[in-house]
C-alpha atoms as a PDB file:
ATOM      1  CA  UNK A   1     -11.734   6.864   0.812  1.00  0.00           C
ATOM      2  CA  UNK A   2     -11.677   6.543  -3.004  1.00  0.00           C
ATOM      3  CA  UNK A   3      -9.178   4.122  -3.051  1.00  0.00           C
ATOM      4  CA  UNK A   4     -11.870   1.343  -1.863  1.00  0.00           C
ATOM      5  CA  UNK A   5     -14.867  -0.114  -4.132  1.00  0.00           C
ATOM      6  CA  UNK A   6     -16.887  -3.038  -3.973  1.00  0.00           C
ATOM      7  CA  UNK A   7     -16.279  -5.958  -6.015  1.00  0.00           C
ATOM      8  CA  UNK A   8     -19.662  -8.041  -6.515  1.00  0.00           C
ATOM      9  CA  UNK A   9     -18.517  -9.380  -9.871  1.00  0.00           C
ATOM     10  CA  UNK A  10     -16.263  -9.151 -13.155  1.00  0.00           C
ATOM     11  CA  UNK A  11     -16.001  -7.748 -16.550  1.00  0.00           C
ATOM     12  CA  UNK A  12     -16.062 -10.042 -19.452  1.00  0.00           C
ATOM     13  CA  UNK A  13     -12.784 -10.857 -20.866  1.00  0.00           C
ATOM     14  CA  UNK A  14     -14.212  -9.150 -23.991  1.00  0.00           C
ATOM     15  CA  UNK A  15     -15.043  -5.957 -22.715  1.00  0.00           C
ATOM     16  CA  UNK A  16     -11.405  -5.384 -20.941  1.00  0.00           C
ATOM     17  CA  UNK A  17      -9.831  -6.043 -23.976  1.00  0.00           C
ATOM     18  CA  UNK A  18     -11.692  -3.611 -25.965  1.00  0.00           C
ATOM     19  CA  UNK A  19     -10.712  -1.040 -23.700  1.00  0.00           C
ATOM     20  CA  UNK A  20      -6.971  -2.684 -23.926  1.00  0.00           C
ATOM     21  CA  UNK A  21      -6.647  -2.860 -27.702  1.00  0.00           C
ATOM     22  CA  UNK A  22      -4.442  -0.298 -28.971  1.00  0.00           C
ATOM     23  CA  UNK A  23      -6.012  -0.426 -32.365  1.00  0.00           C
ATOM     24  CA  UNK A  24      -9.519   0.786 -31.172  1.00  0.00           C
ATOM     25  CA  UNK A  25     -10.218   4.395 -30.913  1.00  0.00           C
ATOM     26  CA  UNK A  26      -6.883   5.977 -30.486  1.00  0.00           C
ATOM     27  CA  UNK A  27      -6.602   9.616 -30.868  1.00  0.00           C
ATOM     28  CA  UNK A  28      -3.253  10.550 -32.643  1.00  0.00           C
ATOM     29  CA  UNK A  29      -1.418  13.295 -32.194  1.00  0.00           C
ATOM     30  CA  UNK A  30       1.249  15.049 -33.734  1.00  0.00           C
ATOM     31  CA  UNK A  31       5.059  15.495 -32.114  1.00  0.00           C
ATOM     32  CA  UNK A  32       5.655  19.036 -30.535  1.00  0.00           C
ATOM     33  CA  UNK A  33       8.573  19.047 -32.777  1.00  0.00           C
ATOM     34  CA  UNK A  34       6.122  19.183 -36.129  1.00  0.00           C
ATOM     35  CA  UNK A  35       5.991  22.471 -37.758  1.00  0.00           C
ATOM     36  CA  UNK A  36       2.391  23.995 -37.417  1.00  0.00           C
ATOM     37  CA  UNK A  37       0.592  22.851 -40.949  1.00  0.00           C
ATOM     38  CA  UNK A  38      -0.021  25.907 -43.208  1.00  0.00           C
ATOM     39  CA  UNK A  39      -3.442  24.331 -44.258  1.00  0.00           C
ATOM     40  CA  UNK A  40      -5.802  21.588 -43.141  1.00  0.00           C
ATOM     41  CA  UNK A  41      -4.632  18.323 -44.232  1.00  0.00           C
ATOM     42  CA  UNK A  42      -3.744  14.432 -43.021  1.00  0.00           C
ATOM     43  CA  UNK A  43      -0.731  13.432 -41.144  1.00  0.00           C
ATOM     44  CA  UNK A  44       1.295  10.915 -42.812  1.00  0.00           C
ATOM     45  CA  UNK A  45       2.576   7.293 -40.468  1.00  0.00           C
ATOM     46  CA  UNK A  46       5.440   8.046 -39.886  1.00  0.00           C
ATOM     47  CA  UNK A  47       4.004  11.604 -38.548  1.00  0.00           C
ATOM     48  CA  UNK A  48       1.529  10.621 -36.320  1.00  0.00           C
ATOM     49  CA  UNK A  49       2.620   9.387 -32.419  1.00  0.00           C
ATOM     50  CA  UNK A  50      -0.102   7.587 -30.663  1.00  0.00           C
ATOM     51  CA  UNK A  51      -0.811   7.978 -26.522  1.00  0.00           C
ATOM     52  CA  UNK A  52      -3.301   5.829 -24.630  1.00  0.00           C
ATOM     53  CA  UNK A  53      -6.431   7.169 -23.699  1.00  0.00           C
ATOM     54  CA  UNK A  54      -7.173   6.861 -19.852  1.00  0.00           C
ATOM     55  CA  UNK A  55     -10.969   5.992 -18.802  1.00  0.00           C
ATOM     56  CA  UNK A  56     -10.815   7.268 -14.978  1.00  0.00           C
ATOM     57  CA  UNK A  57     -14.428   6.405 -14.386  1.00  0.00           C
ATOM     58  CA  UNK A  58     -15.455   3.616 -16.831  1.00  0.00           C
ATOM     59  CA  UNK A  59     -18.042   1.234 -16.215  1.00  0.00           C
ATOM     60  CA  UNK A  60     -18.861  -2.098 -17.432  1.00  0.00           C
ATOM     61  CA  UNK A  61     -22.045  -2.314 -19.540  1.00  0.00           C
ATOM     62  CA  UNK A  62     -23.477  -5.033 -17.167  1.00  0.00           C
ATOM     63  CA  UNK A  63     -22.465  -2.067 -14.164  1.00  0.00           C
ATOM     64  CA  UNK A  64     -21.026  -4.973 -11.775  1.00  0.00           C
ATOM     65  CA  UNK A  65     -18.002  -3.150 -11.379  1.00  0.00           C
ATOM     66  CA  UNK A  66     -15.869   0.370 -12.367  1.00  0.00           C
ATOM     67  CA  UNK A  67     -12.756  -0.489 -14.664  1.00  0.00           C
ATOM     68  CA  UNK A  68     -10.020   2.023 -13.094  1.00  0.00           C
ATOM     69  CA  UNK A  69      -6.576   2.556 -14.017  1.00  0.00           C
ATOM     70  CA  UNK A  70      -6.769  -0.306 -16.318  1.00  0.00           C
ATOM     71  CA  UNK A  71      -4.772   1.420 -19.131  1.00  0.00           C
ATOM     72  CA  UNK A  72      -0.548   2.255 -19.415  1.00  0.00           C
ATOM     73  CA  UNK A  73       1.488   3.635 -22.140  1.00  0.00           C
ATOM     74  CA  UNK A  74       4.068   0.892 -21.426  1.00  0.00           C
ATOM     75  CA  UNK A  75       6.206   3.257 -19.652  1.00  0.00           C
ATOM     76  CA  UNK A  76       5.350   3.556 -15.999  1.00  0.00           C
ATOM     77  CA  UNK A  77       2.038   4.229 -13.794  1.00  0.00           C
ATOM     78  CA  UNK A  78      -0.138   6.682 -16.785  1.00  0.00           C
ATOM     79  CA  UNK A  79      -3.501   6.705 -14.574  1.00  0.00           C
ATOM     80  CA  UNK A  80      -4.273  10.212 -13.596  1.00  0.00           C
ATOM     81  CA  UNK A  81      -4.360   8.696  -9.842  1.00  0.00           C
ATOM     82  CA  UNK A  82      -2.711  11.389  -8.063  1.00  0.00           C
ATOM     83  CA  UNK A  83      -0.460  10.287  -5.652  1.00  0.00           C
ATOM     84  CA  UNK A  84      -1.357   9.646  -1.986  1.00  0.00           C
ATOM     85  CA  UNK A  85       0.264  11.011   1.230  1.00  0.00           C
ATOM     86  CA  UNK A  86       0.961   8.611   3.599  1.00  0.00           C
ATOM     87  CA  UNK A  87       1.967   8.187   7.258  1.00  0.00           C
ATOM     88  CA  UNK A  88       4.171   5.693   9.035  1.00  0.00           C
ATOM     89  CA  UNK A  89       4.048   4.248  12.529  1.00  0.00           C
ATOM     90  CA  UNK A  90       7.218   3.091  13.945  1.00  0.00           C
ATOM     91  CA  UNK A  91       8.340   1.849  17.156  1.00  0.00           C
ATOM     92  CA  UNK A  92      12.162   0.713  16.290  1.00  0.00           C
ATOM     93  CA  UNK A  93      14.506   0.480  13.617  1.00  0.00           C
ATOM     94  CA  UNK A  94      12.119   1.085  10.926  1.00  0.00           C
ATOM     95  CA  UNK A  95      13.891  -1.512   8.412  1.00  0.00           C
ATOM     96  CA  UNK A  96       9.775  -1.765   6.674  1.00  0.00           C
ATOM     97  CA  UNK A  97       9.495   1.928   6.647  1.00  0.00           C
ATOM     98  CA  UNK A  98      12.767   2.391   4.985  1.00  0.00           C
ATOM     99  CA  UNK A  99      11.704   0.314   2.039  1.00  0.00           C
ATOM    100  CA  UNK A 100       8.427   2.042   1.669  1.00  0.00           C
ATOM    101  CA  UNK A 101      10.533   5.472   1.543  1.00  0.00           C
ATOM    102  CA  UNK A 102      13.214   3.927  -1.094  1.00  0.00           C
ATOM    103  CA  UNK A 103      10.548   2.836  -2.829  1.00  0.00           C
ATOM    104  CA  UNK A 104       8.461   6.177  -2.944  1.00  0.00           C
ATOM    105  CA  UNK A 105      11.653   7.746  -3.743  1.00  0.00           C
ATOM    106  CA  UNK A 106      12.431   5.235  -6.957  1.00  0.00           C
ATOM    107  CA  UNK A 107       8.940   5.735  -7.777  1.00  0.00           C
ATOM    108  CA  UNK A 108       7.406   2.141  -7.509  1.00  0.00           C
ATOM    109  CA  UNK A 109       5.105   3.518  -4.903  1.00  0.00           C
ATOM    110  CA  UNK A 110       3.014   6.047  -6.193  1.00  0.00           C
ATOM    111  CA  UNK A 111       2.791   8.133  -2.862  1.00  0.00           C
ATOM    112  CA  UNK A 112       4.855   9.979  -0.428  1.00  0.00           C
ATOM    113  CA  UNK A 113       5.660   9.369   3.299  1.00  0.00           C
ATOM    114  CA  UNK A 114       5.030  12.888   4.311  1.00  0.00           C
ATOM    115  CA  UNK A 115       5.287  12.441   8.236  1.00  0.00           C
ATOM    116  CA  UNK A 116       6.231   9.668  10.521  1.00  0.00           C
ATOM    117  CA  UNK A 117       4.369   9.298  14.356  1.00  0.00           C
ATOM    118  CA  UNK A 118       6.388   7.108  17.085  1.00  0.00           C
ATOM    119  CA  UNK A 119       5.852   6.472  20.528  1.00  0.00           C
ATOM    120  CA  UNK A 120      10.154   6.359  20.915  1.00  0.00           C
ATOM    121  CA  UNK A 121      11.719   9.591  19.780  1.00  0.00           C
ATOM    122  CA  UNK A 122      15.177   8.127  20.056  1.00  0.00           C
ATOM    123  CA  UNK A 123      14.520   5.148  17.486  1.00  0.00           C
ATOM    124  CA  UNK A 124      16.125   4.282  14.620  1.00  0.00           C
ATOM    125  CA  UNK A 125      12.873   4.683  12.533  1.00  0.00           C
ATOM    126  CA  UNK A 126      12.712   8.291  14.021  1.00  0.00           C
ATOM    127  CA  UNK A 127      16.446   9.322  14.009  1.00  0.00           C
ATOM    128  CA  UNK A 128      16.115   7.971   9.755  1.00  0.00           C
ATOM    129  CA  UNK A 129      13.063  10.121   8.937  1.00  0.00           C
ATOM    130  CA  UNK A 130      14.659  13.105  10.743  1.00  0.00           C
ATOM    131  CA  UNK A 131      17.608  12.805   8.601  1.00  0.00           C
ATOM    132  CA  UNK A 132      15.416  12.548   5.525  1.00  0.00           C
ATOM    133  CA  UNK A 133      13.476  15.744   6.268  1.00  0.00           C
ATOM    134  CA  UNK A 134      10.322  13.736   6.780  1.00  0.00           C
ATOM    135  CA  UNK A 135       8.242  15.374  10.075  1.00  0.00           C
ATOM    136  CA  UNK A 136       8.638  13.113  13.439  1.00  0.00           C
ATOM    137  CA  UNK A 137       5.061  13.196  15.780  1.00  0.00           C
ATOM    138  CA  UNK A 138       5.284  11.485  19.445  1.00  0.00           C
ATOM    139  CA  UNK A 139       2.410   9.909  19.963  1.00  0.00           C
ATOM    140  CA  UNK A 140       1.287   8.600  22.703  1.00  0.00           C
ATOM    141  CA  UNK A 141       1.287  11.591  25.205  1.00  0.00           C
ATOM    142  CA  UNK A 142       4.123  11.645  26.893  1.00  0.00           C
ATOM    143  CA  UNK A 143       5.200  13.168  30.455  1.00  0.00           C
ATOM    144  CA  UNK A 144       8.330  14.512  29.978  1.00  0.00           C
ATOM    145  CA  UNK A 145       7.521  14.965  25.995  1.00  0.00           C
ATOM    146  CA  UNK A 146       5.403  18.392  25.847  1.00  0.00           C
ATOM    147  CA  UNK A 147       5.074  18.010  22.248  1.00  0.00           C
ATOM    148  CA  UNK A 148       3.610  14.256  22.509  1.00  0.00           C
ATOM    149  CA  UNK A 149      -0.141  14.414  21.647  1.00  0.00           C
ATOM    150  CA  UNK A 150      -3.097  12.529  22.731  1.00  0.00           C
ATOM    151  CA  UNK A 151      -5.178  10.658  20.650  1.00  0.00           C
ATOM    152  CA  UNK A 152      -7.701  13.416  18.979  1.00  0.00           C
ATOM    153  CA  UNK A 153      -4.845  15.842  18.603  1.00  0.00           C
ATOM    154  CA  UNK A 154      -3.312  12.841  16.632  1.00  0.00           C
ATOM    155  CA  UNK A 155      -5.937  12.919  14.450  1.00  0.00           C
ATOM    156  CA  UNK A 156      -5.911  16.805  13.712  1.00  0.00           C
ATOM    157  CA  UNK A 157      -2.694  16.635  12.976  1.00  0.00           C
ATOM    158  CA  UNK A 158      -2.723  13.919  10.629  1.00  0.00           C
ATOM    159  CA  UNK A 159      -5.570  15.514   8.947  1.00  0.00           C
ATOM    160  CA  UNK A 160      -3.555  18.735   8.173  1.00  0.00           C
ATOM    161  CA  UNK A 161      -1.003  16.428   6.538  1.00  0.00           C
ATOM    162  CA  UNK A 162      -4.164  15.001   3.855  1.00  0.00           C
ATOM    163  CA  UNK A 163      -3.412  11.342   4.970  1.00  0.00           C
ATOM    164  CA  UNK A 164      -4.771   9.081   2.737  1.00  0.00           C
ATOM    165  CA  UNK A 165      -3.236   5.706   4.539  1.00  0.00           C
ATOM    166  CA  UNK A 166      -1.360   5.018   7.705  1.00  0.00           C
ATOM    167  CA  UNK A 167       1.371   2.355   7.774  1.00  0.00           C
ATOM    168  CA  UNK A 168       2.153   0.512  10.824  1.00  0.00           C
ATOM    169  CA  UNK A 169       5.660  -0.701  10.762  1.00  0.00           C
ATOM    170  CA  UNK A 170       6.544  -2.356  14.517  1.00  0.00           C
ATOM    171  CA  UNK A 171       4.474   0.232  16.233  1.00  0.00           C
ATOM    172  CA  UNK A 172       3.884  -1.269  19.386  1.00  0.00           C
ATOM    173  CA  UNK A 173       0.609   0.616  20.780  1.00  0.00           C
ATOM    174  CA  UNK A 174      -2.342  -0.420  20.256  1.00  0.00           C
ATOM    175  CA  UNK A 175      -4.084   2.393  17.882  1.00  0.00           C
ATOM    176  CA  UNK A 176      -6.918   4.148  19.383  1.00  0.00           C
ATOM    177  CA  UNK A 177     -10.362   3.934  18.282  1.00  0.00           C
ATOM    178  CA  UNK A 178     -10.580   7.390  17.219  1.00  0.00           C
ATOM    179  CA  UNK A 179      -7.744   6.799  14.884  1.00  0.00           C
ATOM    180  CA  UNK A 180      -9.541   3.732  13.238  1.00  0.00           C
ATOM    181  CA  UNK A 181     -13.016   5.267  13.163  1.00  0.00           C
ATOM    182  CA  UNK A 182     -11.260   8.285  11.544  1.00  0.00           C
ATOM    183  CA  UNK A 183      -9.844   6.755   8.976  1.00  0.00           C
ATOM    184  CA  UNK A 184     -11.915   3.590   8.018  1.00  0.00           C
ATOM    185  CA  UNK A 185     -10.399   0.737   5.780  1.00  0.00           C
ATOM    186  CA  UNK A 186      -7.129   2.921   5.774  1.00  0.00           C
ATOM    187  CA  UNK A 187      -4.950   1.657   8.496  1.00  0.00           C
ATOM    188  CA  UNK A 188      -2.888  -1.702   7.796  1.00  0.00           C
ATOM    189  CA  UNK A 189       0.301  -3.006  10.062  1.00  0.00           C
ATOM    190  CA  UNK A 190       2.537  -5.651   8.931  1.00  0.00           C
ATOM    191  CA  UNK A 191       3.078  -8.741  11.502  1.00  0.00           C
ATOM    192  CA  UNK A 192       6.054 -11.738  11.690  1.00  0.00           C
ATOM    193  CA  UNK A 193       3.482 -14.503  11.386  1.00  0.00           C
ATOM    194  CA  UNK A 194       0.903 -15.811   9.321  1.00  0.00           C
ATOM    195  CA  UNK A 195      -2.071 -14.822  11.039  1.00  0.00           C
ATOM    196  CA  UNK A 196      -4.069 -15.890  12.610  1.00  0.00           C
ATOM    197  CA  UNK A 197      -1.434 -18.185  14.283  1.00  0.00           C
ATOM    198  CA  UNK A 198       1.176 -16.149  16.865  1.00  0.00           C
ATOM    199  CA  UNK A 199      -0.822 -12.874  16.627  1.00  0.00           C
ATOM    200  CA  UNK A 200      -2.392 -10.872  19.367  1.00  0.00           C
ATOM    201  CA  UNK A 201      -1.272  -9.124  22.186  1.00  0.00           C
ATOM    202  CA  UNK A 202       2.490 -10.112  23.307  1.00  0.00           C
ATOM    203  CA  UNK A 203       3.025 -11.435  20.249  1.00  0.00           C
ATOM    204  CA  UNK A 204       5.701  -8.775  18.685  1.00  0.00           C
ATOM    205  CA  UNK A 205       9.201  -9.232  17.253  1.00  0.00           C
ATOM    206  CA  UNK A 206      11.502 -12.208  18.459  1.00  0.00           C
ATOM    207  CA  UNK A 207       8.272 -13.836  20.588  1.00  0.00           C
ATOM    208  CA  UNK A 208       6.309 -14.579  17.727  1.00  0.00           C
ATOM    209  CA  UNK A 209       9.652 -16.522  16.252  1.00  0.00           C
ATOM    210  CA  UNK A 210      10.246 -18.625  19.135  1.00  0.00           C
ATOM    211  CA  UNK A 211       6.687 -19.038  19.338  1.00  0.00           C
ATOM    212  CA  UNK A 212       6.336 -20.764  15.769  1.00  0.00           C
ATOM    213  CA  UNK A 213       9.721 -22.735  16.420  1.00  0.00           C
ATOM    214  CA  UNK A 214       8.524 -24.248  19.700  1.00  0.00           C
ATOM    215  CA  UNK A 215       5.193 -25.072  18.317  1.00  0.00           C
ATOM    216  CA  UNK A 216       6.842 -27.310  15.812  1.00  0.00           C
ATOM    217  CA  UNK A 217       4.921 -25.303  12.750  1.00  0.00           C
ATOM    218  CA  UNK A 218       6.286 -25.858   9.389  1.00  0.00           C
ATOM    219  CA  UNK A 219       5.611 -22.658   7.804  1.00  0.00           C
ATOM    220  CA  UNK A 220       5.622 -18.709   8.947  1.00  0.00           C
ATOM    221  CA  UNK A 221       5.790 -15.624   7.201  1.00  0.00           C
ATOM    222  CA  UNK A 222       4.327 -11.582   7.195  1.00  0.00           C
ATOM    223  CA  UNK A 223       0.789 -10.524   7.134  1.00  0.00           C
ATOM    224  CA  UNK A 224      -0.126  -7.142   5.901  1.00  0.00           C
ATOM    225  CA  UNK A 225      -3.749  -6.936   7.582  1.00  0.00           C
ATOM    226  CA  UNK A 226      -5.866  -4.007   8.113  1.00  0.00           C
ATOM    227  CA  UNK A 227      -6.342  -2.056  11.389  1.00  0.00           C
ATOM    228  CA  UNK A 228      -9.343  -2.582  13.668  1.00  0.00           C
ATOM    229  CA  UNK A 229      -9.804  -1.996  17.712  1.00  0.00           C
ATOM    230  CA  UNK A 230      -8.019  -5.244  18.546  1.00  0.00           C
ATOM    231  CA  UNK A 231      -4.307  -6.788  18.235  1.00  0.00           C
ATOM    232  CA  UNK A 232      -4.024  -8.256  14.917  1.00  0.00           C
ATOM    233  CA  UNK A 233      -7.499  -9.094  14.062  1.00  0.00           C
ATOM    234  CA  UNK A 234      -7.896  -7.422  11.195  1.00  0.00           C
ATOM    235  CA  UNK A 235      -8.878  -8.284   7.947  1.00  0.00           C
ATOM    236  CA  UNK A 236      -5.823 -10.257   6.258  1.00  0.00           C
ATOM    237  CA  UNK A 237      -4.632  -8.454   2.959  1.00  0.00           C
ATOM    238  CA  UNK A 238      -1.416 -10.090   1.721  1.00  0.00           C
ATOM    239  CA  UNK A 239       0.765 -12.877   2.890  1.00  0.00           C
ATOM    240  CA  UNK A 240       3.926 -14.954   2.054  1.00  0.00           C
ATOM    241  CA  UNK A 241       4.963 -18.183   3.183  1.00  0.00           C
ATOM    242  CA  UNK A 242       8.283 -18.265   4.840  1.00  0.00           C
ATOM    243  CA  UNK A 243       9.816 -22.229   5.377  1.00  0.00           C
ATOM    244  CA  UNK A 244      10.586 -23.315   8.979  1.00  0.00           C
ATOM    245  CA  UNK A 245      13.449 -25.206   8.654  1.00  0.00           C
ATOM    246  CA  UNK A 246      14.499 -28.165  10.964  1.00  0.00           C
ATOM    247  CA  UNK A 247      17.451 -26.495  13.079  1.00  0.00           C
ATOM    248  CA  UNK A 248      16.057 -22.737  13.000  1.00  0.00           C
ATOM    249  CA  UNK A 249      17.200 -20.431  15.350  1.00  0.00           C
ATOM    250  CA  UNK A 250      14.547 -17.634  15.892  1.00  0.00           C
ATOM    251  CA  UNK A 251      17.149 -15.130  14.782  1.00  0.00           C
ATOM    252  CA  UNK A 252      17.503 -17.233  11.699  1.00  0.00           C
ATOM    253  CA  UNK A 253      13.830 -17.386  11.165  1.00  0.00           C
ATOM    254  CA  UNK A 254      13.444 -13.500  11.710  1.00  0.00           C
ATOM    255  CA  UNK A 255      15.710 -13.008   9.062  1.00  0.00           C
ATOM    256  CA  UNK A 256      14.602 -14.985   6.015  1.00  0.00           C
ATOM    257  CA  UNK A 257      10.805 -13.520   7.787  1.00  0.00           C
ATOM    258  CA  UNK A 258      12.140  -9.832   6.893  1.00  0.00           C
ATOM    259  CA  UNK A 259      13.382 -10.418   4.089  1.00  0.00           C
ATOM    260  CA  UNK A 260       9.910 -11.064   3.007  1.00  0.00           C
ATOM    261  CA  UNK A 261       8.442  -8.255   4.797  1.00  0.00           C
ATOM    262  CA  UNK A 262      10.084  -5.307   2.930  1.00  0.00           C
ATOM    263  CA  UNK A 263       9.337  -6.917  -0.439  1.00  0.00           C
ATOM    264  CA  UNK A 264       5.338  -7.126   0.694  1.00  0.00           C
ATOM    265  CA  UNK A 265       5.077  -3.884   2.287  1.00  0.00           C
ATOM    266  CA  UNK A 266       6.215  -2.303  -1.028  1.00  0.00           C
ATOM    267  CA  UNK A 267       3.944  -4.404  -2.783  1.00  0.00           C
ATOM    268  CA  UNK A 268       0.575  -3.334  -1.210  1.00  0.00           C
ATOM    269  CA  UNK A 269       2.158   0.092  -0.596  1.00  0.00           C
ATOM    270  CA  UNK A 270       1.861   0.322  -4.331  1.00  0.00           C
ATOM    271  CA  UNK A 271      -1.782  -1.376  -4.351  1.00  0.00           C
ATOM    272  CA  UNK A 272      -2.934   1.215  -2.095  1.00  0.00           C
ATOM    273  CA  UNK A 273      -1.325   3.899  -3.727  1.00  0.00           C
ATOM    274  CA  UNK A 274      -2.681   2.610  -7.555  1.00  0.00           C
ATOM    275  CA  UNK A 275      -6.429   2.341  -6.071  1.00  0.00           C
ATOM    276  CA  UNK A 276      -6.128  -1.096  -6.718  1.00  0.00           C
ATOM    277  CA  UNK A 277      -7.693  -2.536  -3.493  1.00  0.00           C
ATOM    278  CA  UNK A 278     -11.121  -4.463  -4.079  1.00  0.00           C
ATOM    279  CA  UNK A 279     -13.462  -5.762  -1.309  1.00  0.00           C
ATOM    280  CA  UNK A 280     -15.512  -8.893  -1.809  1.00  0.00           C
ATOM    281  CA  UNK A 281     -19.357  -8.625  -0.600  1.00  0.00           C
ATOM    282  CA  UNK A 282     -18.286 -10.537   2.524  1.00  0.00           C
ATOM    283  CA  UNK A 283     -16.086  -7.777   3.672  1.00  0.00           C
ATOM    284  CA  UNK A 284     -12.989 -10.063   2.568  1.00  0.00           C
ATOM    285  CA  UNK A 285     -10.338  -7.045   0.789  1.00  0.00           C
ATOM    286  CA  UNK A 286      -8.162  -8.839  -2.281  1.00  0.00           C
ATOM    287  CA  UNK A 287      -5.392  -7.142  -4.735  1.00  0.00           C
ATOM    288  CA  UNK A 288      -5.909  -6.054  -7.886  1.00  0.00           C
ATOM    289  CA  UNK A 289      -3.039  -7.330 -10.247  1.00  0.00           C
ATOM    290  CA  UNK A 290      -1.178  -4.755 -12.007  1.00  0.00           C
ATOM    291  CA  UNK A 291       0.014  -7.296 -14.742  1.00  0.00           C
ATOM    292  CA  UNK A 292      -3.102  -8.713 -14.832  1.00  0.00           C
ATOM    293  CA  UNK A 293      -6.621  -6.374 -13.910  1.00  0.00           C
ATOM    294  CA  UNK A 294      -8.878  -9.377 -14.532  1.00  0.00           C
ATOM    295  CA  UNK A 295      -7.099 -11.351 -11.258  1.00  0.00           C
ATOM    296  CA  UNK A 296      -7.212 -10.383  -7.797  1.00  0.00           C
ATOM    297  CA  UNK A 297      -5.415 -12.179  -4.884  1.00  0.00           C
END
């Protein structure tokens, strides 16, 4: 996918900054409003608007890495990164895949949910995207379902849509290996825990709460990981730390756990979407700040 790159080293502070500075190279350009000039001359100041020049494929001089995307006018995502088309995986209520939508919709995600794949047509996840005009797929096949499809017919069909990144979000299947292999480094599910504690199979939803209570753990919290052949195993690609309080109820954990969840799903939602996912040389992926393009975490 183009969204990934290698990361075997950094730009100097020096040469991000001259691609930064807004007094370097700037082309100007005149306001649409400005009468056409009746001979060749030089705009005045006050005249002359300027607009930041975007480098799409710009490489350091010591070529240890591509500076993408690094540049804004100050008013919103100015990249030239078109936006990606993304599926969602739900099993049940769909609160994670909600907040992706809102988000696409308010444009802090620079992408669009443009189909949604469940193995429950009835679900709340299913019965939302419905009423939002967004395309419902069963998946896996299904007896009684004659539209359910099996694995490779999955991946057909999510091909037709362009996918660019799948989004688990309390999908309960495991995913198949075609679906992985077809779509390498481009599959990531959310989990209640901080892996790799409580993950695995069995470990879904209210378990994995009662799970950290009984074990006496101090902390928990979501893991956005990426998709392989197993349960949860993954590599790890964005965390927060939830507290355990003393007298926690599992309900009570789940709660302050979701809260948590929607704000990181929209967070590396809009990584993925920006092309701001780097992976270290041991295979390790990290995040791009948007604030910030010289730190990853």
């Amino acid at each position: 996918m183009e969204t990934q790159r290698l990361l075997p080293g950094f730009c100097s502070a020096s040469q991000i900054q001259s691609i930064q500075n807004p007094n370097r190279t700037l082309l100007p350009t005149l306001p649409s409003s400005h009468p056409p000039p009746l001979s060749l001359r030089i705009p005045t100041p006050k005249e002359v608007s300027f607009k930041t020049i975007y480098y799409p494929k710009l490489r350091c001089r010591n070529g240890l890495r591509k500076a993408e995307s690094l540049i804004g006018n100050g008013e919103g995502l100015q990249t030239g990164i078109r936006r990606k088309n993304l599926a969602v995986f739900v099993s049940g209520g769909g609160s994670n895949f909600r907040s992706v939508h809102e988000a696409t919709l308010a444009g802090a995600v620079h992408g669009d949910i443009v189909v949604l794949v469940t193995n429950k047509p009835g679900c709340g996840g299913a019965v939302y995207a419905r009423d939002k005009g967004i395309p419902v797929i069963l998946f896996p096949k299904i007896k009684d379902q004659p539209d359910s499809l099996l694995a490779d017919d999955l991946v057909s069909t999510l091909r037709t849509y362009n996918i660019d990144f799948i989004l688990l979000a309390g999908f309960l299947k495991l995913i198949p290996v075609e679906l992985v292999q077809a779509y390498p480094r481009s599959i990531i599910n959310i989990h209640p825990s901080l892996l790799p504690a409580f993950g695995g199979k069995g470990y879904y939803g209210m378990k994995v709460h009662k799970a950290v209570i009984a074990s006496g753990a101090r902390y928990s919290g979501p893991t956005i990981h990426y998709v392989d052949e197993q349960y949860d195993t993954g590599r790890i690609l964005a965390q927060r730390v939830v507290p355990v309080h003393a007298n926690d109820t599992a309900e009570e954990l789940a709660a302050r756990v979701l809260q948590k969840e929607h704000q990181l799903y929209v967070e590396v939602a809009a990584a993925l979407c920006e092309e701001r996912i780097a992976w270290r040389k041991d295979g390790v992926p990290l995040i791009q700040s948007k604030d910030n393009p010289n730190h990853y975490s």
